[in-house]
Protein backbone atom coordinates (compact mmCIF):
# COMPACT_ATOMS: atom_id res chain seq x y z
CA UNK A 1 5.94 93.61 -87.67
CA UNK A 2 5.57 91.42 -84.55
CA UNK A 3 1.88 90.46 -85.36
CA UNK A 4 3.24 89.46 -89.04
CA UNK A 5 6.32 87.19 -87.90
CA UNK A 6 4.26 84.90 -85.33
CA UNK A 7 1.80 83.37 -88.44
CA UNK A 8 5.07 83.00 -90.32
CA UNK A 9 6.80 81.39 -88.27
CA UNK A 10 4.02 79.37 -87.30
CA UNK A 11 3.62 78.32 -91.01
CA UNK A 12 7.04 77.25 -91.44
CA UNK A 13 6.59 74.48 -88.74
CA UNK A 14 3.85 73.54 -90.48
CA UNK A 15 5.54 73.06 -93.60
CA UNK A 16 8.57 72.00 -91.53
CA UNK A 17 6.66 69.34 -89.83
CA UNK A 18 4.99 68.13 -93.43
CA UNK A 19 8.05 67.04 -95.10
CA UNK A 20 8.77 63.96 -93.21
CA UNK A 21 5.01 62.40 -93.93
CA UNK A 22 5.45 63.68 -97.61
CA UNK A 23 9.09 61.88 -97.71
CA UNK A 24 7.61 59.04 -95.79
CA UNK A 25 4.81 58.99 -98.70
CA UNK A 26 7.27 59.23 -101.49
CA UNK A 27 9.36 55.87 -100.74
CA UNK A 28 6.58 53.38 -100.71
CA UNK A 29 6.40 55.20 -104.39
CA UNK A 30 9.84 54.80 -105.35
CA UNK A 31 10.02 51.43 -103.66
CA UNK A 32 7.26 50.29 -105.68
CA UNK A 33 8.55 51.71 -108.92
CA UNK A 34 7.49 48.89 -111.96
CA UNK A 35 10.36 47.41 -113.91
CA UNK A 36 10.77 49.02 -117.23
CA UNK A 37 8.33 47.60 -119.87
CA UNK A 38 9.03 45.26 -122.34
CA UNK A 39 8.05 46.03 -126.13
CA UNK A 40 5.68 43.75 -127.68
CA UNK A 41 7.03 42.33 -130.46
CA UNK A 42 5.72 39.12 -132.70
CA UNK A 43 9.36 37.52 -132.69
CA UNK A 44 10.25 38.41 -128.64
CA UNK A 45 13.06 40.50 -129.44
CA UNK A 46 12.44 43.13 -126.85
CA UNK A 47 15.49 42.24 -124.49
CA UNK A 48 19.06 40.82 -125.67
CA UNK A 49 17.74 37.74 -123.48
CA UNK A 50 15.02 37.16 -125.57
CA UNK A 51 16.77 38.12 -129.01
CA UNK A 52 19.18 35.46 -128.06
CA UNK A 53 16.88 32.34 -126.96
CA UNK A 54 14.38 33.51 -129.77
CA UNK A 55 17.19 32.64 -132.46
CA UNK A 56 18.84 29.89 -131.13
CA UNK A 57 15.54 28.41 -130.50
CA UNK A 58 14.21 29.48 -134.85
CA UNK A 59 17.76 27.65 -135.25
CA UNK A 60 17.33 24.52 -133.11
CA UNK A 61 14.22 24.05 -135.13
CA UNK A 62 15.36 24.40 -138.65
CA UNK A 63 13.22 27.72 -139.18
CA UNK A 64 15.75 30.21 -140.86
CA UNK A 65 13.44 32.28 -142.27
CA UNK A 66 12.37 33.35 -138.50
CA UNK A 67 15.87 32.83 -137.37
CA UNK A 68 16.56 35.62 -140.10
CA UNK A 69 14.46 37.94 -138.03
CA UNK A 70 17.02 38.02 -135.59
CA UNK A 71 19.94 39.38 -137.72
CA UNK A 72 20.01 43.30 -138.41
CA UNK A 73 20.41 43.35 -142.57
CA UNK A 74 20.94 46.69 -142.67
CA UNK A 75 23.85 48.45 -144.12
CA UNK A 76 26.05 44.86 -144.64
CA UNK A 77 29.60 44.72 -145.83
CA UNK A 78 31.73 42.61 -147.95
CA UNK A 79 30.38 39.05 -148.79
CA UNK A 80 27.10 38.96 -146.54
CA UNK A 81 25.39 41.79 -148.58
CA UNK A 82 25.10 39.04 -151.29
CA UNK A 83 23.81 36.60 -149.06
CA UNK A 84 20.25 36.25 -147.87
CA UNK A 85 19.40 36.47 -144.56
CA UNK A 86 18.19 32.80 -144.38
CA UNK A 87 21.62 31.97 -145.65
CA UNK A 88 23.55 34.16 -143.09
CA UNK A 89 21.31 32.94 -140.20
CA UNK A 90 21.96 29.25 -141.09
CA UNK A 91 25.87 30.08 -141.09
CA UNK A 92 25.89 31.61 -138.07
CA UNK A 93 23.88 28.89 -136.84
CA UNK A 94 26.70 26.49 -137.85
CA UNK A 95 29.58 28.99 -136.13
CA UNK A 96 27.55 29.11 -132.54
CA UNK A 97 27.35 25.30 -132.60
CA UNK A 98 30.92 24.55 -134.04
CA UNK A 99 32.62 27.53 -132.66
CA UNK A 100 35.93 27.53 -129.99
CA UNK A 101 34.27 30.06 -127.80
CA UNK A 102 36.60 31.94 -125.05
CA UNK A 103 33.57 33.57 -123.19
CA UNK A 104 29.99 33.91 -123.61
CA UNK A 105 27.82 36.75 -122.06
CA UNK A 106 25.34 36.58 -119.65
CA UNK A 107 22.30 37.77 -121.49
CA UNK A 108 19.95 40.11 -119.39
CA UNK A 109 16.38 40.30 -119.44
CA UNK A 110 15.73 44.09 -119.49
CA UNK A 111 15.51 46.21 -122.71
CA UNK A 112 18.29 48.43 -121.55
CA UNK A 113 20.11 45.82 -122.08
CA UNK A 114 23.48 45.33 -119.76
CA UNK A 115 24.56 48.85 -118.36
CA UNK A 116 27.91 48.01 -116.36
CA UNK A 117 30.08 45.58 -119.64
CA UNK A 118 31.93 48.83 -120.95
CA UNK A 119 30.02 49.17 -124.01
CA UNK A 120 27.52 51.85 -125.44
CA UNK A 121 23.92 51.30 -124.11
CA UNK A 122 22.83 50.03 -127.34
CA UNK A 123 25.10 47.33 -127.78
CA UNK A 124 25.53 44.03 -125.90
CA UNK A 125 28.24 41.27 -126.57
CA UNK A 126 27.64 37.69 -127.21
CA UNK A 127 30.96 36.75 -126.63
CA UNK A 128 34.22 36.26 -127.64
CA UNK A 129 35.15 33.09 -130.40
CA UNK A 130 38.43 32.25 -131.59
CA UNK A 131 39.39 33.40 -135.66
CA UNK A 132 42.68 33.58 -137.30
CA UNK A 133 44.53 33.62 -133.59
CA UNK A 134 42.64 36.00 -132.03
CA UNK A 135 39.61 36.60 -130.44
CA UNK A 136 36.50 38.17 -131.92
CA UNK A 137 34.12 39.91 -130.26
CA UNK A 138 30.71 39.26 -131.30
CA UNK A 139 27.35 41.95 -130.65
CA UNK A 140 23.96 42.15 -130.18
CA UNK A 141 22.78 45.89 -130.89
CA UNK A 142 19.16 47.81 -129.90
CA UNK A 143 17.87 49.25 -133.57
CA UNK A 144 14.42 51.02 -134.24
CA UNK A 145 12.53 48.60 -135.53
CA UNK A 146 10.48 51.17 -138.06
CA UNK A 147 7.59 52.33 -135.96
CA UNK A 148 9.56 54.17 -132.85
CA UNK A 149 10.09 50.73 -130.93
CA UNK A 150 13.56 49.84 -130.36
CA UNK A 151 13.98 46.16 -130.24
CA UNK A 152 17.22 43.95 -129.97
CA UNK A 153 19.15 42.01 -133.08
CA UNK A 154 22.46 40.51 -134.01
CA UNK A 155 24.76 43.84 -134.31
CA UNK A 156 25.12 44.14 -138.41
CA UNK A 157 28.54 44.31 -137.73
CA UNK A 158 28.72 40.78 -136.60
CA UNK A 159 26.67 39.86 -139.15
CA UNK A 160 29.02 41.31 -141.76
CA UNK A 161 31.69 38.71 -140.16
CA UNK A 162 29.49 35.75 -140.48
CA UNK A 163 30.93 34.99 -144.28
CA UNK A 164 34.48 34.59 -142.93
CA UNK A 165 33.95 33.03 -139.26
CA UNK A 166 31.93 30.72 -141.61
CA UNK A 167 35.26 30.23 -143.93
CA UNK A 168 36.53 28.78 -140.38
CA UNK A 169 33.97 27.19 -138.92
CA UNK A 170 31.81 25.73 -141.93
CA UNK A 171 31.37 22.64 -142.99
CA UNK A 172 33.85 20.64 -145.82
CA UNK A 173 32.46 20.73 -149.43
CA UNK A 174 31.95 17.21 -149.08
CA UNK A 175 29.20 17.79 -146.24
CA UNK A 176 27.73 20.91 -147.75
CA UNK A 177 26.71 19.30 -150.87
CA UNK A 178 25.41 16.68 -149.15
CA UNK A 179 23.12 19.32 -146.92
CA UNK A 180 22.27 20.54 -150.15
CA UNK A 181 21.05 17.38 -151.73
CA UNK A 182 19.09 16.21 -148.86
CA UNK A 183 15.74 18.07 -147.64
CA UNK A 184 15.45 20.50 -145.30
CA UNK A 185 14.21 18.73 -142.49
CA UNK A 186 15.25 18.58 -138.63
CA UNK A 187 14.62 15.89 -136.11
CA UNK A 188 15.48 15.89 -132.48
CA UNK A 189 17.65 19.30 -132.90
CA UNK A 190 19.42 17.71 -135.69
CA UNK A 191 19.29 17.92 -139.52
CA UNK A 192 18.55 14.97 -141.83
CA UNK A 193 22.69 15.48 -143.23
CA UNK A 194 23.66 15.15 -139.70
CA UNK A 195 21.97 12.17 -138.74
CA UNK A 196 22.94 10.68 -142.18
CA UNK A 197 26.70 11.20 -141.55
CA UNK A 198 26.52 10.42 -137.71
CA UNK A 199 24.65 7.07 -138.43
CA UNK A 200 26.49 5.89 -141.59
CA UNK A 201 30.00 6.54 -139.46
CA UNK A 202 28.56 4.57 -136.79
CA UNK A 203 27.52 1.48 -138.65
CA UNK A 204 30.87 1.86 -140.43
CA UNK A 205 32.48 1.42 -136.97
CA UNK A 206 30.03 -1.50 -135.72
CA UNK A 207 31.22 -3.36 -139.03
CA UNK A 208 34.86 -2.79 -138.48
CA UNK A 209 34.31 -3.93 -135.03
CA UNK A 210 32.90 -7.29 -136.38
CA UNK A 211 35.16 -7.71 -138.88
CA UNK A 212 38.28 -7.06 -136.13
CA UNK A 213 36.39 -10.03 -134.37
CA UNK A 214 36.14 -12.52 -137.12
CA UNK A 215 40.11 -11.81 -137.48
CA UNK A 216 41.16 -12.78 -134.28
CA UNK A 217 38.51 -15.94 -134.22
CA UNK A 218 40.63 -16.86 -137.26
CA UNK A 219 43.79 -16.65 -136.59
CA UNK A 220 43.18 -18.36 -132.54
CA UNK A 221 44.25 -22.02 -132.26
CA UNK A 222 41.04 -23.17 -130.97
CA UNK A 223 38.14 -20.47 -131.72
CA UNK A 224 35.61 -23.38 -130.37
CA UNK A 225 36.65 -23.34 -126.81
CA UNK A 226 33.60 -21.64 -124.63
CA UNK A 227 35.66 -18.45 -123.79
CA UNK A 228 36.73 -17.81 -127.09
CA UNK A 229 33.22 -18.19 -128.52
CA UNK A 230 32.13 -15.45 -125.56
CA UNK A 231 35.18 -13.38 -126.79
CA UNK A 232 33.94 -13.46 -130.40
CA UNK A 233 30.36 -12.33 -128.90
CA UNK A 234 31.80 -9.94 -126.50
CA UNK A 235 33.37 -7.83 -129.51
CA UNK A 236 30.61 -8.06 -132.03
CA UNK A 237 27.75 -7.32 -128.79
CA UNK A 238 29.67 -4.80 -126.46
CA UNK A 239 32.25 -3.64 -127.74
CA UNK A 240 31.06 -3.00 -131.47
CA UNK A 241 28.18 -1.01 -130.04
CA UNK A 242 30.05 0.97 -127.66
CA UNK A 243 32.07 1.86 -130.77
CA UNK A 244 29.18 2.86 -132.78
CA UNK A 245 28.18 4.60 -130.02
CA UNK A 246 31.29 6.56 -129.13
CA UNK A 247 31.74 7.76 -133.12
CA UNK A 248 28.16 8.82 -133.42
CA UNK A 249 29.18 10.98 -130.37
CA UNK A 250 32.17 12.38 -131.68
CA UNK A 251 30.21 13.01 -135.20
CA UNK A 252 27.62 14.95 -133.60
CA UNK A 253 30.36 17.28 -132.04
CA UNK A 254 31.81 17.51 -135.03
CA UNK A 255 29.18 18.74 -136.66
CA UNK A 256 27.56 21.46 -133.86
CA UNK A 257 24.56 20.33 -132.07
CA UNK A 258 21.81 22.61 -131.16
CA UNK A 259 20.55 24.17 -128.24
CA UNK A 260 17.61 21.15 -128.17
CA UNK A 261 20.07 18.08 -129.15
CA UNK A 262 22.48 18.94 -126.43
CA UNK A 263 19.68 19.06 -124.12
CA UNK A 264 18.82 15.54 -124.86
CA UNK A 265 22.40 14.64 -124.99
CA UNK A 266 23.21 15.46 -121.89
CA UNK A 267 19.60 13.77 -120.69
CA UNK A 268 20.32 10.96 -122.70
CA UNK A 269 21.16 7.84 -121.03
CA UNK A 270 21.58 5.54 -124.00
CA UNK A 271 25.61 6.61 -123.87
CA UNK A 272 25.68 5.34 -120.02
CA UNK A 273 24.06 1.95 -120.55
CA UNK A 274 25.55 0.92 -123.39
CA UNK A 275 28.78 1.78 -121.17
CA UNK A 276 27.66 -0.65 -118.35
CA UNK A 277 26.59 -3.44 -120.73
CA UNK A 278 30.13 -3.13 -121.72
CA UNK A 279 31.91 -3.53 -118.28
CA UNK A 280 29.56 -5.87 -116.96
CA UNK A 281 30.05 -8.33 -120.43
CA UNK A 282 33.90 -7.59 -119.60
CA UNK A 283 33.26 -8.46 -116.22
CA UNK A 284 32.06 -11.91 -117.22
CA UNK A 285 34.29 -12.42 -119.82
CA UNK A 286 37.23 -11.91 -117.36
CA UNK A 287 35.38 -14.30 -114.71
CA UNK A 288 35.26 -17.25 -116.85
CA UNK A 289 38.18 -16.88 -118.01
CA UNK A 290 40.32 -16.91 -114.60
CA UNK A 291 37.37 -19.10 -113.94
CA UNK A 292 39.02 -21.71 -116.79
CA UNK A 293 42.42 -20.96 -115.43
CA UNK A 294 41.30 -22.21 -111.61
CA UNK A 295 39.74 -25.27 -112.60
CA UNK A 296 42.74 -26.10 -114.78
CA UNK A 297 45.34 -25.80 -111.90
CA UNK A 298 43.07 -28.20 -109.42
CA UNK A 299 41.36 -25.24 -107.78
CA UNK A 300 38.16 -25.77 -108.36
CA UNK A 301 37.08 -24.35 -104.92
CA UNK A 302 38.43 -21.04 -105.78
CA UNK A 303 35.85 -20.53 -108.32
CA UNK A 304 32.88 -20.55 -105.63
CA UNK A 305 34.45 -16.49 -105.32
CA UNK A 306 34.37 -15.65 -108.67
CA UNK A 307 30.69 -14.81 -108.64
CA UNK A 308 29.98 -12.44 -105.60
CA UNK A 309 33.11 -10.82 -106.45
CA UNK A 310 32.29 -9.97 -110.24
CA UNK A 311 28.67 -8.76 -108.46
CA UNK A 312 29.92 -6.88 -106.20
CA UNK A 313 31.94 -5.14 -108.90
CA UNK A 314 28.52 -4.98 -111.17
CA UNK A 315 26.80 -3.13 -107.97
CA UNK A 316 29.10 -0.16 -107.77
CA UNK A 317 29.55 0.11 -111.46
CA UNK A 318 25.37 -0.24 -111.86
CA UNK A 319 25.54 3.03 -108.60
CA UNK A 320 27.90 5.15 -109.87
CA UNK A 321 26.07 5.03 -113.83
CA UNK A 322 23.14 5.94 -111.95
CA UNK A 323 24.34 8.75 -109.89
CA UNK A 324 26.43 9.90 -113.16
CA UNK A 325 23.08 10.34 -115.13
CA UNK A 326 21.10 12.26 -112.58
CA UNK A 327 24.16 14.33 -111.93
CA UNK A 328 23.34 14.95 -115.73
CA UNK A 329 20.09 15.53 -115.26
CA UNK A 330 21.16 18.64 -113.05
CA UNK A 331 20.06 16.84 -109.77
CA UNK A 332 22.47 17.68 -106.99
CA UNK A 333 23.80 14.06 -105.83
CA UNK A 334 25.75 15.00 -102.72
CA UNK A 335 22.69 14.97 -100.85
CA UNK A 336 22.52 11.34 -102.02
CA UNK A 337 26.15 10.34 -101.91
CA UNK A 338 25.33 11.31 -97.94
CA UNK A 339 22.39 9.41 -97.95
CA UNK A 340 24.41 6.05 -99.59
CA UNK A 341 27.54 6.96 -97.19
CA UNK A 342 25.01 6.73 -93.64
CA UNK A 343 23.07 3.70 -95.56
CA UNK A 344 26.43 1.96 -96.31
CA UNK A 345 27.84 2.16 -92.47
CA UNK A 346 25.06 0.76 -91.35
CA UNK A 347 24.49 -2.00 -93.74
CA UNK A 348 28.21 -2.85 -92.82
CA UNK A 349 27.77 -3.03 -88.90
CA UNK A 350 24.44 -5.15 -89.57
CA UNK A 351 26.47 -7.57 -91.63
CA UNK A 352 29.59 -7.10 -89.89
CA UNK A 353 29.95 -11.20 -88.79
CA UNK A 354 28.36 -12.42 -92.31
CA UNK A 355 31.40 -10.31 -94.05
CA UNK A 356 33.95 -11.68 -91.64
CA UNK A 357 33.14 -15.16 -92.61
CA UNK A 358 33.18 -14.24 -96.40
CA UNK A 359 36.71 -12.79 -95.54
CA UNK A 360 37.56 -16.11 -94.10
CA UNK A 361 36.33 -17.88 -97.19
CA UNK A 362 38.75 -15.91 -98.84
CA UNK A 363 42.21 -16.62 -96.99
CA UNK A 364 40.95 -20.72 -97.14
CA UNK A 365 40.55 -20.33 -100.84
CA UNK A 366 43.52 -18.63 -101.66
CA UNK A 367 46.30 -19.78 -99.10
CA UNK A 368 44.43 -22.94 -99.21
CA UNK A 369 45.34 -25.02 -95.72
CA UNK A 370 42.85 -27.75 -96.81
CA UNK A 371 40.75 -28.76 -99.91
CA UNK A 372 37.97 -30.65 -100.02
CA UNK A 373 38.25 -34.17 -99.73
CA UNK A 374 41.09 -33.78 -97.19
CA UNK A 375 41.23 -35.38 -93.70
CA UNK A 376 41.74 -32.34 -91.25
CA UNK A 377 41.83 -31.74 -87.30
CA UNK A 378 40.47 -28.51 -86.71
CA UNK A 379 40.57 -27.32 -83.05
CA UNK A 380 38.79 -30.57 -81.54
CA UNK A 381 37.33 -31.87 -84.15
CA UNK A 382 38.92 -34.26 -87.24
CA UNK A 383 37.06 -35.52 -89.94
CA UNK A 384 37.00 -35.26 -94.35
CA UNK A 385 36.33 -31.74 -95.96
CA UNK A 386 33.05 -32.13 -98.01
CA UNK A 387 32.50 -28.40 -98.27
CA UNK A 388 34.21 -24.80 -98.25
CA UNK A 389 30.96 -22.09 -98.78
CA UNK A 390 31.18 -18.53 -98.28
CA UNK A 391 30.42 -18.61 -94.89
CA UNK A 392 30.64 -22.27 -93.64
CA UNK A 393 32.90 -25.48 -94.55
CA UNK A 394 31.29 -28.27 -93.26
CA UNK A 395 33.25 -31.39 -92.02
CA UNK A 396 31.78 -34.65 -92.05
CA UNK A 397 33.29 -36.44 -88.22
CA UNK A 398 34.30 -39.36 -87.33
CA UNK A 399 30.53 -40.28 -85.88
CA UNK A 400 29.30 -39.51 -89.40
CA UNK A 401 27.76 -36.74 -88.14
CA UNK A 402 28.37 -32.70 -89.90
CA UNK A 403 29.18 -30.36 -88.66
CA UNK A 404 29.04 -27.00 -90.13
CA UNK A 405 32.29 -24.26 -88.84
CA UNK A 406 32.19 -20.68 -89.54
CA UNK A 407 34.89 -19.20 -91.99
CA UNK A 408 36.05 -16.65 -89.38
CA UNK A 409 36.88 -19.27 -86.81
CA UNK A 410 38.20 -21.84 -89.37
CA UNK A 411 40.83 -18.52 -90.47
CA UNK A 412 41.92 -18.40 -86.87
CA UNK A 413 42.17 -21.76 -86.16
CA UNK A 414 45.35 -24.02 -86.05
CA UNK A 415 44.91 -26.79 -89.17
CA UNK A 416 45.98 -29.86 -89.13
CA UNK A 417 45.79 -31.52 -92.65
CA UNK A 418 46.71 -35.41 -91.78
């Protein structure tokens, strides 16, 4: 009994003594373990991820007949099992785009689909849109797709909703009949009707612009005077294309815009110059006229202001349009806003004594202790004004000699106008 218990024992600390190595083995292997595979499928629909992008993308492009491919037809209730699925895939097409949405999913790309939202392993949600008050939840759902692959489509359930979300979010008769007369075709993530209706309203609102500016030039006392000729250009340039601009905007909301137009309207940057050609027009419309005002009230050297101020003005509008449109772009701009705050301190210690001077040129201008042609004493020196610049006024002596004094001192210095 002895002899037998020594080679058993012994073979237990064998075994014993195995199973770390074999556990050791096993992790690598679980560690390693491949994701789960996707099906191949000719339209992509092998995660909800994929069933998603694939039909917004057959939408963006106008294909319905592949968007269709997207939509499980199976089994349909009410009012879409009269419709084809082209026709249900363009309506929901029209509800994604136009629709008051209170939470979209996250889509995942694995085809178990998202395991931790509540819901049954086949089914995913799109999200949740606003009909009739409340919220509707909308579903993507795994089916068998006929030859023991399971792929992923728009739940048939949702699709049996599309007729009435459609009833909500559809287009007027007006439009529809005009989608239905025009052909088929899409341009820049837009259909033809849509660019029709955006265009037409925004010519209609250039021409109203016009025709607001031929008003006023008729009914002002003196429409020949140089600032009310720049008016009159100012609202049929500007102004009537920032109108044009701003409606074909609002149109294109109005009517849904697809995954690729509001790519390239948020790229755009068409929006964000016409914007700056309209403040910096304003800009000079405003200068001239306070320019008109100056002269008129015998303060002509005020006017010598007018134009750094309006460009400094232009500057930061012209920085902050282009930080808005690469903050559109997705680029992260604090990195430059740092960049322009470190630049900016040290462009203002560099010109720290030009900007004093300018600052002086601004208290002579507007308090005004002497004008040019006056006879001053300033500190030790008298003679006749002949100039007030932005950063020197130069006085022409006694001697006949000039002499050119800096703005800063000339603020801080006593003036005596004899």
């Amino acid at each position: 009994m002895k002899k037998m218990f020594l080679p058993m024992v012994m073979l237990l600390g064998l075994v014993a003594g195995s199973l770390p190595a074999l556990a050791q083995d096993q992790k690598p292997a679980e560690s390693q373990a491949s994701p789960p595979a996707i099906p191949s499928d000719p339209f992509n629909r092998g995660t909800p991820l994929r069933t998603a992008n694939g039909f917004l993308q057959a939408a963006s492009d106008g294909d319905f007949d592949r968007a269709a491919e997207y939509l499980d037809l199976r089994n349909l209730r009410g009012e879409a099992a009269h419709l084809t699925g082209v026709q249900l895939a363009r309506r929901l097409s029209v509800v994604i785009n136009r629709a008051a949405w209170t939470d979209v999913a996250d889509f995942v790309d694995d085809p178990a689909g998202r395991l931790d939202d509540g819901l049954p392993s086949y089914r995913d949600s799109i999200g949740f849109i606003e009909h009739n008050g409340r919220d509707v939840q909308l579903f993507l759902q795994k089916v068998p797709r006929g030859d023991g692959v399971s792929i992923w489509k728009v739940s048939n359930a949702t699709v049996s909703l599309i007729p009435e979300l459609y009833k909500t979010y559809g287009y007027p008769e007006p439009v529809e009949r005009l989608r239905r007369m025009l052909p088929d075709v899409t341009f820049l993530g837009y259909a033809l009707f849509k660019w029709v209706i955006a265009l037409g309203l925004a010519l209609a609102a250039y021409l109203a612009s016009v025709a607001l500016a031929w008003v006023v030039r008729r009914f002002q006392k003196y429409p020949d005077t140089p600032v009310n000729r720049r008016l009159f250009r100012f609202f049929i340039g500007p102004v009537g294309m920032w109108v044009a601009i701003l409606v074909m905007n609002a149109t294109a909301t109005a009517l849904g815009r697809s995954q690729l137009a509001e790519t390239i309207h948020r790229v755009s940057p068409i929006p964000i110059l016409v914007t700056v050609w309209l403040m910096f027009a304003g800009l000079n419309l405003i200068r001239e006229i306070y320019t008109s005002r100056l002269q008129q009230r015998g303060r002509s050297g005020a006017v010598v202001l007018m134009r750094p101020a309006t460009n400094a003005i232009k500057l930061v509008v012209g920085i902050s349009a282009v930080l808005l449109w690469l903050d559109n772009l997705g680029i992260d701009i604090t990195t430059v806003l740092a960049g322009l705050g470190v630049g900016g301190v040290a462009v203002a210690l560099a010109l720290q004594k030009p900007m004093e001077d300018v600052f002086g040129a601004v208290t002579l201008y507007t308090q005004q202790p002497m004008r040019i042609g006056d006879f001053c004493r300033i500190g030790n020196e008298v003679g006749t004004v002949e100039e007030i610049g932005l950063r020197t006024a130069r006085i022409r002596t006694l001697s006949n000699s000039v002499i050119a004094i800096p703005n800063a001192k000339l603020a801080n210095e006593p003036i005596d106008n004899i």
